[in-house]
PDB file of N, CA and C in Angstrom:
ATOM      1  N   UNK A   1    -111.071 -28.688 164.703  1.00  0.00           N
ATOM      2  CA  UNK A   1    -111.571 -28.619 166.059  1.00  0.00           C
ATOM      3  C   UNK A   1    -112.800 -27.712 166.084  1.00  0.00           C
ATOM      4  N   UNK A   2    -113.714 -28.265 167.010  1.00  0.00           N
ATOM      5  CA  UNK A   2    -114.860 -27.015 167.141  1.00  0.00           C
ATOM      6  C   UNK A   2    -114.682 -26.081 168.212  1.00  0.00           C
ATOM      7  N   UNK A   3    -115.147 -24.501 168.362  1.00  0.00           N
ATOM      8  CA  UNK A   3    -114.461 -23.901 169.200  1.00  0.00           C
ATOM      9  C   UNK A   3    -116.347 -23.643 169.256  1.00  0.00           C
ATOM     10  N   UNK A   4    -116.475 -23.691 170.839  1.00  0.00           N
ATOM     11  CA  UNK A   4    -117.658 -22.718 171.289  1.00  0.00           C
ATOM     12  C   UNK A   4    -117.489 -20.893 171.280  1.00  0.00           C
ATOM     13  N   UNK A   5    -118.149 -19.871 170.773  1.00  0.00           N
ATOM     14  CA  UNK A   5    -117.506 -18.664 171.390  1.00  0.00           C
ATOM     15  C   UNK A   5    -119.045 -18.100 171.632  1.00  0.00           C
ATOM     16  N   UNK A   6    -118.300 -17.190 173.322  1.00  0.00           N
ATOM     17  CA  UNK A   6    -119.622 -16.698 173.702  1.00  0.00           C
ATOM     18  C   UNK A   6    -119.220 -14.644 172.996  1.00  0.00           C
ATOM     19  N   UNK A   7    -120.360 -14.777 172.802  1.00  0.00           N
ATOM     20  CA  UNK A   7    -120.534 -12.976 172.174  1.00  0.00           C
ATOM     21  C   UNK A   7    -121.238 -12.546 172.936  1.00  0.00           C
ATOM     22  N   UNK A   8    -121.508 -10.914 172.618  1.00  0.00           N
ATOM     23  CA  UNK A   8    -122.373  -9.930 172.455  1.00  0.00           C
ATOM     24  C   UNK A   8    -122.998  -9.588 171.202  1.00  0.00           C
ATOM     25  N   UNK A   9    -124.064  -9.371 170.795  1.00  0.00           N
ATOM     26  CA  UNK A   9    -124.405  -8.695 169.403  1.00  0.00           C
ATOM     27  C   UNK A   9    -123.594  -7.794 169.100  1.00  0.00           C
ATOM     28  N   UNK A  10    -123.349  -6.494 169.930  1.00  0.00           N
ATOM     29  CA  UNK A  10    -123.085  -5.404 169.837  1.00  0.00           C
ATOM     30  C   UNK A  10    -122.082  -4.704 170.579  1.00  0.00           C
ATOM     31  N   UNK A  11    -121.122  -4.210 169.575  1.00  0.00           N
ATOM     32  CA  UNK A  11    -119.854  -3.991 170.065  1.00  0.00           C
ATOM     33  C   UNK A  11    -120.205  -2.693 170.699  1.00  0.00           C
ATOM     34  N   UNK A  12    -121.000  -1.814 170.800  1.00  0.00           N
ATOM     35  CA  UNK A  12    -120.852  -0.444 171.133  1.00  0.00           C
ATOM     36  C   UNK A  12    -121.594  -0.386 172.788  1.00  0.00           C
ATOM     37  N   UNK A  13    -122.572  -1.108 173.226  1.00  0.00           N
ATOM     38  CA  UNK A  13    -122.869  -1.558 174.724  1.00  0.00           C
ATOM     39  C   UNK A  13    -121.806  -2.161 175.350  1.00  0.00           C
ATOM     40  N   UNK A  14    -122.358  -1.815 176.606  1.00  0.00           N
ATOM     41  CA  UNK A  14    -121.519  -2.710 177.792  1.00  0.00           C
ATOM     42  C   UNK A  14    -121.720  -4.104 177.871  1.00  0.00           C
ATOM     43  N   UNK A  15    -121.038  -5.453 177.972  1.00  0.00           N
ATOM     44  CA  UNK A  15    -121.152  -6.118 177.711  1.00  0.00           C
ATOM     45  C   UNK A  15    -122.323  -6.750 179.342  1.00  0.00           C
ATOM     46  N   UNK A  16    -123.637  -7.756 179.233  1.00  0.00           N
ATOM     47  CA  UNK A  16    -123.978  -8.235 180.428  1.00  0.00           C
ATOM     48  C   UNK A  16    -124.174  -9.243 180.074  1.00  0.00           C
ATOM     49  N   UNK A  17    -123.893  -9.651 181.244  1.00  0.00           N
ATOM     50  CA  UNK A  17    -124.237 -11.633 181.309  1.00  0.00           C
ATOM     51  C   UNK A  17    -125.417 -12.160 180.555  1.00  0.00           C
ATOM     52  N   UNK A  18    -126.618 -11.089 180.442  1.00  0.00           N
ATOM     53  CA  UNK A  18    -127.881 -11.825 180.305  1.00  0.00           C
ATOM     54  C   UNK A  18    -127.838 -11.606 178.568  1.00  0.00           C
ATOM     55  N   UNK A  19    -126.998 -10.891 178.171  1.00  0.00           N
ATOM     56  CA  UNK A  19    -127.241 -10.877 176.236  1.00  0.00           C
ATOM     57  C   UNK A  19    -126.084 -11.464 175.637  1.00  0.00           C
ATOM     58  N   UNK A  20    -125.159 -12.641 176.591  1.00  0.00           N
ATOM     59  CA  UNK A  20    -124.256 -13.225 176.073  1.00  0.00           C
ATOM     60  C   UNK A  20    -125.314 -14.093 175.316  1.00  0.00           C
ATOM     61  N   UNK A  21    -124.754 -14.808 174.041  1.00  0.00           N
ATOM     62  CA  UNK A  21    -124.744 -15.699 172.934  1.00  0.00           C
ATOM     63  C   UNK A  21    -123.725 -16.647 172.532  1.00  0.00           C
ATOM     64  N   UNK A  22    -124.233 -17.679 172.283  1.00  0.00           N
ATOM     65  CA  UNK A  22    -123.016 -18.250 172.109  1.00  0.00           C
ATOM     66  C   UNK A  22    -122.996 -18.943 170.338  1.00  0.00           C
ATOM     67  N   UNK A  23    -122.181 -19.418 169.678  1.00  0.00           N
ATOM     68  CA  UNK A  23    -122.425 -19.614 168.150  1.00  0.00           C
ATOM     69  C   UNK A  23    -120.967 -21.133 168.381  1.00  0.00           C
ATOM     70  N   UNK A  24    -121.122 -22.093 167.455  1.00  0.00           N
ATOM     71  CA  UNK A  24    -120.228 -23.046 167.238  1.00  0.00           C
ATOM     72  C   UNK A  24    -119.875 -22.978 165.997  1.00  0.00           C
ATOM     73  N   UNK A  25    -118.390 -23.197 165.682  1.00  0.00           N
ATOM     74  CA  UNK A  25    -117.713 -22.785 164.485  1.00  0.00           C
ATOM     75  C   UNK A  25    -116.695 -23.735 164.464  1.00  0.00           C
ATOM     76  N   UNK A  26    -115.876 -24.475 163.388  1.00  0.00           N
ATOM     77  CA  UNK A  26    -115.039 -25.420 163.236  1.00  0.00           C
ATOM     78  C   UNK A  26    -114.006 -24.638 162.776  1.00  0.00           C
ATOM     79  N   UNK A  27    -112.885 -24.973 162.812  1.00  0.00           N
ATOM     80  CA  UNK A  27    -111.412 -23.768 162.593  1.00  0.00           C
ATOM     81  C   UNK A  27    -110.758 -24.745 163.341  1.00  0.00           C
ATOM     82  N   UNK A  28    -108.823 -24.261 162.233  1.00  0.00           N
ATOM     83  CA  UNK A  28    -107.752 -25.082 162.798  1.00  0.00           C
ATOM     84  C   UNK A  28    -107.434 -24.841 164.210  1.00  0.00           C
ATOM     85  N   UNK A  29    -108.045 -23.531 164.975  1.00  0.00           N
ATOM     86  CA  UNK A  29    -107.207 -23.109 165.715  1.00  0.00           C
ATOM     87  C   UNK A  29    -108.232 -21.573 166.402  1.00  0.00           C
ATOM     88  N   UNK A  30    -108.079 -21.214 167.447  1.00  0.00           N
ATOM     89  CA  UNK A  30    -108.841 -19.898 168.145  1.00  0.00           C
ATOM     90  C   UNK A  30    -108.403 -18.659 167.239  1.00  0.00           C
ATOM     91  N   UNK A  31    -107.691 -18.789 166.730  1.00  0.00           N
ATOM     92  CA  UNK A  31    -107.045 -17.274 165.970  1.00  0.00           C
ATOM     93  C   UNK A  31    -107.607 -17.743 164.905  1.00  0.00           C
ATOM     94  N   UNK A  32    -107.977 -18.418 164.334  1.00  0.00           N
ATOM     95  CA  UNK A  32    -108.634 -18.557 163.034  1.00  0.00           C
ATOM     96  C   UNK A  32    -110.215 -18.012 163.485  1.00  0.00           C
ATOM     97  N   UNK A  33    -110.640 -18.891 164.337  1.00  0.00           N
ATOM     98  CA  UNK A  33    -112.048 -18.089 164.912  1.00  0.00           C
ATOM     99  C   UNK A  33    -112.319 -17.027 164.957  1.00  0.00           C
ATOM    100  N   UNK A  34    -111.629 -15.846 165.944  1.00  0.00           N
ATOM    101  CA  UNK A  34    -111.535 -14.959 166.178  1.00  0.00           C
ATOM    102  C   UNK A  34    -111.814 -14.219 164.971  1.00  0.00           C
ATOM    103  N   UNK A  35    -110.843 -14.753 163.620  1.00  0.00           N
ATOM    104  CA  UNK A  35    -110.836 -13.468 162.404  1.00  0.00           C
ATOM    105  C   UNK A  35    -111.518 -14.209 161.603  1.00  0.00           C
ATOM    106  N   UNK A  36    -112.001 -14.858 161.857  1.00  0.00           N
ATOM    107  CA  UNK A  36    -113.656 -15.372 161.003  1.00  0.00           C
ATOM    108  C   UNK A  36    -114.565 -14.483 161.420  1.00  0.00           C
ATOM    109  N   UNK A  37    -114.762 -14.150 162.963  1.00  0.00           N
ATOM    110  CA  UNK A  37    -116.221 -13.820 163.739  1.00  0.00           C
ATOM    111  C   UNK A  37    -116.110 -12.090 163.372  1.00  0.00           C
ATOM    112  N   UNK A  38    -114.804 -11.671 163.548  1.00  0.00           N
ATOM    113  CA  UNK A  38    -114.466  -9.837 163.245  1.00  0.00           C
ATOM    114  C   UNK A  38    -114.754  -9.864 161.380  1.00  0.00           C
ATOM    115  N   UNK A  39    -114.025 -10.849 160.448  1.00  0.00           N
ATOM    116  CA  UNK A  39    -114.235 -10.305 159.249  1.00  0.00           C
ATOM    117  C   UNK A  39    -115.929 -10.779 158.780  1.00  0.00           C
ATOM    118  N   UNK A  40    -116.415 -11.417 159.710  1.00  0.00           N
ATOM    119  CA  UNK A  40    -118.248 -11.739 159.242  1.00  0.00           C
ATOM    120  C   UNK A  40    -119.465 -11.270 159.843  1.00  0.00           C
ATOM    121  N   UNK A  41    -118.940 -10.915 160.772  1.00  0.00           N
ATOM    122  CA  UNK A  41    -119.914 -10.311 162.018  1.00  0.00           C
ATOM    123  C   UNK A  41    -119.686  -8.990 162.993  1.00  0.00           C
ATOM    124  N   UNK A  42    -120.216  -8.145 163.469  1.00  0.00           N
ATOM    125  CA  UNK A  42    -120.247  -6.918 164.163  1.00  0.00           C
ATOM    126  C   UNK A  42    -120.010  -7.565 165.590  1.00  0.00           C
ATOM    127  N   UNK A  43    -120.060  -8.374 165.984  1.00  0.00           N
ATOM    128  CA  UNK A  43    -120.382  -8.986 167.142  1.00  0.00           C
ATOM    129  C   UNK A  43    -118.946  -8.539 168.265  1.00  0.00           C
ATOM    130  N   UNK A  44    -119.028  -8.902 169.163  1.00  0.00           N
ATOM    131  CA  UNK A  44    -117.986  -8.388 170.404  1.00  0.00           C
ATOM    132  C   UNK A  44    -117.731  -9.859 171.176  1.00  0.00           C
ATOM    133  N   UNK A  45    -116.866 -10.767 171.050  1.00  0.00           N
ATOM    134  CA  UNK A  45    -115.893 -11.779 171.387  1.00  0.00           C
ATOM    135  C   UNK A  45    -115.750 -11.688 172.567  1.00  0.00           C
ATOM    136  N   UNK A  46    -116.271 -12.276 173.582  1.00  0.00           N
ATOM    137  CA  UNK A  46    -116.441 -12.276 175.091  1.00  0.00           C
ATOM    138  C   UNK A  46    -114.786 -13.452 175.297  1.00  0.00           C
ATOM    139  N   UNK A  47    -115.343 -14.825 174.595  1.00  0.00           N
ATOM    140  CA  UNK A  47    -114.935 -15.616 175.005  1.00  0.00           C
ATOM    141  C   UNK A  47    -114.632 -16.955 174.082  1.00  0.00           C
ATOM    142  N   UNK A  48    -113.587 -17.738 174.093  1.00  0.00           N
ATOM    143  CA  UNK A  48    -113.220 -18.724 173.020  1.00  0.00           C
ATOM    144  C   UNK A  48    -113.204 -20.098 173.090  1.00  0.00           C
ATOM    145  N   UNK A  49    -113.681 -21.288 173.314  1.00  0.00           N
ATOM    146  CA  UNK A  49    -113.667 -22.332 174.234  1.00  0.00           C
ATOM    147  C   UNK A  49    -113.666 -23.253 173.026  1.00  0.00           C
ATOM    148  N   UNK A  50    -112.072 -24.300 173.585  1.00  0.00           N
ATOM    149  CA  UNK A  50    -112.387 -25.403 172.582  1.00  0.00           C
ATOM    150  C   UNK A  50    -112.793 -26.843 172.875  1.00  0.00           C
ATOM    151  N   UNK A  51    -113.653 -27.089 171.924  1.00  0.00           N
ATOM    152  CA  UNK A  51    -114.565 -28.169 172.724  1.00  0.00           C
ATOM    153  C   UNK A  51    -114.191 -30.012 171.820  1.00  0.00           C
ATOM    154  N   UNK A  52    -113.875 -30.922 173.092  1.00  0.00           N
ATOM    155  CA  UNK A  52    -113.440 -32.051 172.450  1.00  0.00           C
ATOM    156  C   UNK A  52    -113.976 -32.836 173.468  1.00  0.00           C
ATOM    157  N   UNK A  53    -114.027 -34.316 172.853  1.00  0.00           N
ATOM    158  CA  UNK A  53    -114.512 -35.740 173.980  1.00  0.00           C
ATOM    159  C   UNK A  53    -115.388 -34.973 174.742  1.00  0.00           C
ATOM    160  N   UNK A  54    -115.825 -35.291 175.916  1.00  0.00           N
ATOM    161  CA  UNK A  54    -117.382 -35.068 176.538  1.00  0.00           C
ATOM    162  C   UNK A  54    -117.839 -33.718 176.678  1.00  0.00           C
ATOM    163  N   UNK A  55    -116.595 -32.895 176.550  1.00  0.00           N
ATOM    164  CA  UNK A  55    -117.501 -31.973 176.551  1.00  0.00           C
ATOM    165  C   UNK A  55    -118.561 -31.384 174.756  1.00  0.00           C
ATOM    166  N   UNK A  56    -117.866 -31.812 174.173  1.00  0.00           N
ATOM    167  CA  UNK A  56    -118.146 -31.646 172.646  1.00  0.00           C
ATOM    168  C   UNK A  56    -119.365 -32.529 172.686  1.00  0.00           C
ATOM    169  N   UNK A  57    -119.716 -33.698 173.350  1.00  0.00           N
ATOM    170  CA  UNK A  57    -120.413 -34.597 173.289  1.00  0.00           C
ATOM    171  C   UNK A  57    -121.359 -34.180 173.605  1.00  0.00           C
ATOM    172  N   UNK A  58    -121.691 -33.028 174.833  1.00  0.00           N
ATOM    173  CA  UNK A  58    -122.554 -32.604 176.207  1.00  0.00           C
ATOM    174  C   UNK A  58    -123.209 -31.379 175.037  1.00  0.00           C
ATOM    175  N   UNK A  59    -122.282 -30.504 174.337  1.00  0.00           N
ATOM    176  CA  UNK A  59    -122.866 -29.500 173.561  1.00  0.00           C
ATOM    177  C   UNK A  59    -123.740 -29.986 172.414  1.00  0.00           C
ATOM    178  N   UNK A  60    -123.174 -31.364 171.695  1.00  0.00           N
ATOM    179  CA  UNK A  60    -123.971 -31.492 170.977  1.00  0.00           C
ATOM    180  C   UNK A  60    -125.675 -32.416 170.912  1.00  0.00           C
ATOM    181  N   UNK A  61    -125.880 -32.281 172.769  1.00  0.00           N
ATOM    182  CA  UNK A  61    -127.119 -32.919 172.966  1.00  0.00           C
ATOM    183  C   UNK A  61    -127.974 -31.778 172.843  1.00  0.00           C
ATOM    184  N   UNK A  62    -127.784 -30.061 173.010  1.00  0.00           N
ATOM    185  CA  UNK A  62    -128.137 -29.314 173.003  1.00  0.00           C
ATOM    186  C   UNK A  62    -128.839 -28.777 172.257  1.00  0.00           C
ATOM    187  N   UNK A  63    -129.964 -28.483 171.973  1.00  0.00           N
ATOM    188  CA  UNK A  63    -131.031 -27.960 170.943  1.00  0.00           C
ATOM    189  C   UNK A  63    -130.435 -27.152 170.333  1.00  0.00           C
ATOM    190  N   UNK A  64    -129.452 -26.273 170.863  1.00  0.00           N
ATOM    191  CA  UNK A  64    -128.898 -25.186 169.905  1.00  0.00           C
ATOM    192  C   UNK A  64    -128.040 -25.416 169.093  1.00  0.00           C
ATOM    193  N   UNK A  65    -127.590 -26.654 169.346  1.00  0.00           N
ATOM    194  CA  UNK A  65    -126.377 -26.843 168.674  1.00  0.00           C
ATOM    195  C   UNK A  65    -125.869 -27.037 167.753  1.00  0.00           C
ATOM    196  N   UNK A  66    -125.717 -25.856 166.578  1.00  0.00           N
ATOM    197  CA  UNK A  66    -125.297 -26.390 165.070  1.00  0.00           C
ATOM    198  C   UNK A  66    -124.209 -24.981 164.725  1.00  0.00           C
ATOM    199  N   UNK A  67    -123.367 -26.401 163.670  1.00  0.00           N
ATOM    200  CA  UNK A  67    -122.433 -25.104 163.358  1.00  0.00           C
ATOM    201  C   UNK A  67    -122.649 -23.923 162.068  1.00  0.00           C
ATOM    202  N   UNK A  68    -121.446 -22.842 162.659  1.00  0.00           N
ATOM    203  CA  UNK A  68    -121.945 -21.780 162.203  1.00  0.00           C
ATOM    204  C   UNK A  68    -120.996 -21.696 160.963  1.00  0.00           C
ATOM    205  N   UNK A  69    -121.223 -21.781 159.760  1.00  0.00           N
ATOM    206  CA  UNK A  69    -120.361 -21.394 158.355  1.00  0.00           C
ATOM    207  C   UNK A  69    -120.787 -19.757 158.344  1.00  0.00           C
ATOM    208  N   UNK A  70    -119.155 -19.771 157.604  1.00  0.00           N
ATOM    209  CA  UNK A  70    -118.653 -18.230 157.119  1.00  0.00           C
ATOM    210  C   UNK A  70    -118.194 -18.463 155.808  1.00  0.00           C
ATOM    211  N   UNK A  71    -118.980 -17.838 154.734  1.00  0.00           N
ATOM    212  CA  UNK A  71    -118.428 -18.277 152.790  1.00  0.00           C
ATOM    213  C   UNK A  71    -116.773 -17.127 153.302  1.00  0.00           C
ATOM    214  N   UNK A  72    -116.246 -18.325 152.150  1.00  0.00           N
ATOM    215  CA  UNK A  72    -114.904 -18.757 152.028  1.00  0.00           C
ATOM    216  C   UNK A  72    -114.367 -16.870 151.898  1.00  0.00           C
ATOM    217  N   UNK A  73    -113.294 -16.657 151.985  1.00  0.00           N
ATOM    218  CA  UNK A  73    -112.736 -15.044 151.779  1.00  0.00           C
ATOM    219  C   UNK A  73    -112.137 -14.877 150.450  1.00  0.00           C
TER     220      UNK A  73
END
């Protein structure tokens, strides 16, 4: 499944609407995400969204849209 997740860069600020980010990542499951994004990245986990049928469809018309690999642990 692909999961959208919106971040922060930086775990040590307050989190604001305007420096959310968002990254696409494939994983069995949101708990797999989650300890992909903490064991690869500094980043601060706002939010976890899993994306299938139109909406998966709608993200991937999106210029941004490519997924994000993490080498294997």
């Amino acid at each position: 499944m692909i999961y959208k997740v919106y971040y922060q860069e930086n775990k040590s600020r307050n989190p604001k609407r305007e420096d959310t980010h968002a990254l696409y990542v494939e994983a069995p499951d949101d708990i797999s995400v989650r300890e992909l994004i903490q064991a690869h990245t500094p980043y601060n986990v706002e939010f976890i969204q899993a994306l299938d049928g139109n909406s998966l469809e709608y993200e991937k018309q999106n210029a941004d849209f490519a997924l994000t690999e993490f080498p294997e642990a």
